[in-house]
Protein backbone atom coordinates (compact mmCIF):
# COMPACT_ATOMS: atom_id res chain seq x y z
CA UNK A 1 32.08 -113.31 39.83
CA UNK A 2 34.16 -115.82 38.17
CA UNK A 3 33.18 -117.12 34.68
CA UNK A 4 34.79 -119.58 32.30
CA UNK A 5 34.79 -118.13 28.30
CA UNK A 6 32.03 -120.01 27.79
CA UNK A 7 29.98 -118.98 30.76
CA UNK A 8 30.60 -115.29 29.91
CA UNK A 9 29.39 -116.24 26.06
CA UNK A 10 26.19 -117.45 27.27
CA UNK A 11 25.74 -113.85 29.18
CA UNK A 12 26.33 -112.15 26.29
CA UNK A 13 24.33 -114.62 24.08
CA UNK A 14 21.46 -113.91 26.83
CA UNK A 15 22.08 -109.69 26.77
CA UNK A 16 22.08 -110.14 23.17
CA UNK A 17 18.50 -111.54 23.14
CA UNK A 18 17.22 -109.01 25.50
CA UNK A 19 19.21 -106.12 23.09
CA UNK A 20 17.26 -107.51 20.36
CA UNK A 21 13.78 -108.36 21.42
CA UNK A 22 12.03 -105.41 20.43
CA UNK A 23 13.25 -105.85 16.92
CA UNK A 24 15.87 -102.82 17.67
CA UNK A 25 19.56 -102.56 18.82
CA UNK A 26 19.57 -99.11 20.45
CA UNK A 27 22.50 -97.49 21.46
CA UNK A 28 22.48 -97.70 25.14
CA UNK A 29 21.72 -101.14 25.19
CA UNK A 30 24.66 -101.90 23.69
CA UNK A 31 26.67 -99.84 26.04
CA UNK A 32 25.58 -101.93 28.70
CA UNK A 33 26.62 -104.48 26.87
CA UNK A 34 29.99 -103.32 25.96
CA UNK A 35 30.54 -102.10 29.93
CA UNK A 36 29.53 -105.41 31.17
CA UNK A 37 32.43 -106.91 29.33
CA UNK A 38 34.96 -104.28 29.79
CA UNK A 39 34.10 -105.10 33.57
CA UNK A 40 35.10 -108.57 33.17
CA UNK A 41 38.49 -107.25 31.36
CA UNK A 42 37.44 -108.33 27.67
CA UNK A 43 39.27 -106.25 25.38
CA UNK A 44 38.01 -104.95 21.68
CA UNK A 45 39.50 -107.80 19.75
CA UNK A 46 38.10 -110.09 22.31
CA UNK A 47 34.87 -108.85 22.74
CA UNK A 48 34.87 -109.00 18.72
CA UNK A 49 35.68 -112.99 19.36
CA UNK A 50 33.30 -113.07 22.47
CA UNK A 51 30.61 -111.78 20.19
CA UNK A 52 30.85 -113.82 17.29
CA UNK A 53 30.94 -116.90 19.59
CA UNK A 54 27.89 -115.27 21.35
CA UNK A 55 25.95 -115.16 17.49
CA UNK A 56 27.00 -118.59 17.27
CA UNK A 57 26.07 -120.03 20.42
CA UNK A 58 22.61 -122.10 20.57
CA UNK A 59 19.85 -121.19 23.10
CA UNK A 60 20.45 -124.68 24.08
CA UNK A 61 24.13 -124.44 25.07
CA UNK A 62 23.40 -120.66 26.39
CA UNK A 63 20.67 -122.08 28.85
CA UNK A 64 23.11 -125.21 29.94
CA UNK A 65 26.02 -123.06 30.71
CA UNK A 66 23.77 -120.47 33.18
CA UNK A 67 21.94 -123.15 34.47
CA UNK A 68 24.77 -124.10 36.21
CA UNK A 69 25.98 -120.67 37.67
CA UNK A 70 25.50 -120.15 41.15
CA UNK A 71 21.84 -118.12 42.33
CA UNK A 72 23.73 -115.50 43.13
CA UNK A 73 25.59 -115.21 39.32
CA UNK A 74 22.22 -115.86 38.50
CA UNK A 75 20.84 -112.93 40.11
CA UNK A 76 23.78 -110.52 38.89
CA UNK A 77 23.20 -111.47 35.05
CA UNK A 78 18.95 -111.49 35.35
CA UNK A 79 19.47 -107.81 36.69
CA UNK A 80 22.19 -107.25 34.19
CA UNK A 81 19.60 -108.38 31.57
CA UNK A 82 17.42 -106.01 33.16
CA UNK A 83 19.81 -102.95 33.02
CA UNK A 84 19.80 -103.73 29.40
CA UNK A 85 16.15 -103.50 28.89
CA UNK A 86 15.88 -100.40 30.61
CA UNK A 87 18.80 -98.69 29.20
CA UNK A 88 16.50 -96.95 26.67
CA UNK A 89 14.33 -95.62 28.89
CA UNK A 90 11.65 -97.50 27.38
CA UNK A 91 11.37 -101.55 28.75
CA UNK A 92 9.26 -103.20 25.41
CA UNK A 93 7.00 -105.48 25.94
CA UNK A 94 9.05 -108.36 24.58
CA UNK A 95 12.55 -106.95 26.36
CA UNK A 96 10.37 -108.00 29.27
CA UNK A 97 9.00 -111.35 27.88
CA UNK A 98 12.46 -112.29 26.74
CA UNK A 99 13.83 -111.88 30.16
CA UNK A 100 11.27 -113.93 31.93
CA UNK A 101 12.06 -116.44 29.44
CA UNK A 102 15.39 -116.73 30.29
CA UNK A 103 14.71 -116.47 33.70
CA UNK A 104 12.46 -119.68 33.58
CA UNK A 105 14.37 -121.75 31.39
CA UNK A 106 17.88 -121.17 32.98
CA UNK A 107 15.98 -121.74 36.30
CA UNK A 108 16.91 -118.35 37.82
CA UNK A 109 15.53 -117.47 41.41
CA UNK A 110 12.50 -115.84 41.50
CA UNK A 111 13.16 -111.86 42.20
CA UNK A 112 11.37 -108.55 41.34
CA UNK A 113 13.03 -106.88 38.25
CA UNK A 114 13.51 -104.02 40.78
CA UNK A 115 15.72 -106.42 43.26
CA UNK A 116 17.65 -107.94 40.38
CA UNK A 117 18.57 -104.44 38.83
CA UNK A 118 19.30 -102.92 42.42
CA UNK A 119 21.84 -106.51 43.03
CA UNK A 120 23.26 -105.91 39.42
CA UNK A 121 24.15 -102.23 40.27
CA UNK A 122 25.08 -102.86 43.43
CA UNK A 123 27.64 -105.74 42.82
């Protein structure tokens, strides 16, 4: 998968919102995060600029810019967001909300949270 900066902002915008729906940043939901990026070759300083960008970022602009991925990006970052919400062990009630959310309103395709964590893993 191929993103532009701003692309990959928006996924991290979006992970950021899952990491902090339940009112807590844990740990291992961060190290998802933080292994997601090191997989797209982000380094520390970066991810620092990547982040702050992230914080920055609207909902608006985040749900533009993945809107226009392809369904199968699409697939990879709802199972991503998944990955996140289940990092804990625990998925919260509004981990889950907050992912449907995005879902809808970036017009992801419709797949089981199992599917999109299993495509995430697997790709």
């Amino acid at each position: 998968m191929r993103l532009t900066v701003k692309q990959l902002t928006a996924v991290l915008k979006a992970g950021l919102i899952v990491t902090n729906a339940d009112g807590e940043t844990k740990k291992e939901e961060m190290e998802i995060v933080v292994r997601e990026l090191v997989s797209f070759g982000i380094n520390q300083e970066q991810g620092s600029q990547l982040y702050d960008a992230a914080v920055a970022m609207s909902t608006e602009d985040m749900v533009d810019q993945l809107k226009g991925l392809s369904n199968d990006d699409k697939k990879y970052i709802s199972g991503y967001l998944i990955a996140i919400s289940v990092a804990d062990g625990d998925v919260a009630d509004n981990e889950a909300k907050a992912w449907a959310a995005i879902c809808n309103l970036c017009e992801f395709p419709e797949v089981s949270v199992e599917d999109a964590y299993n495509y995430w893993r697997n790709n």
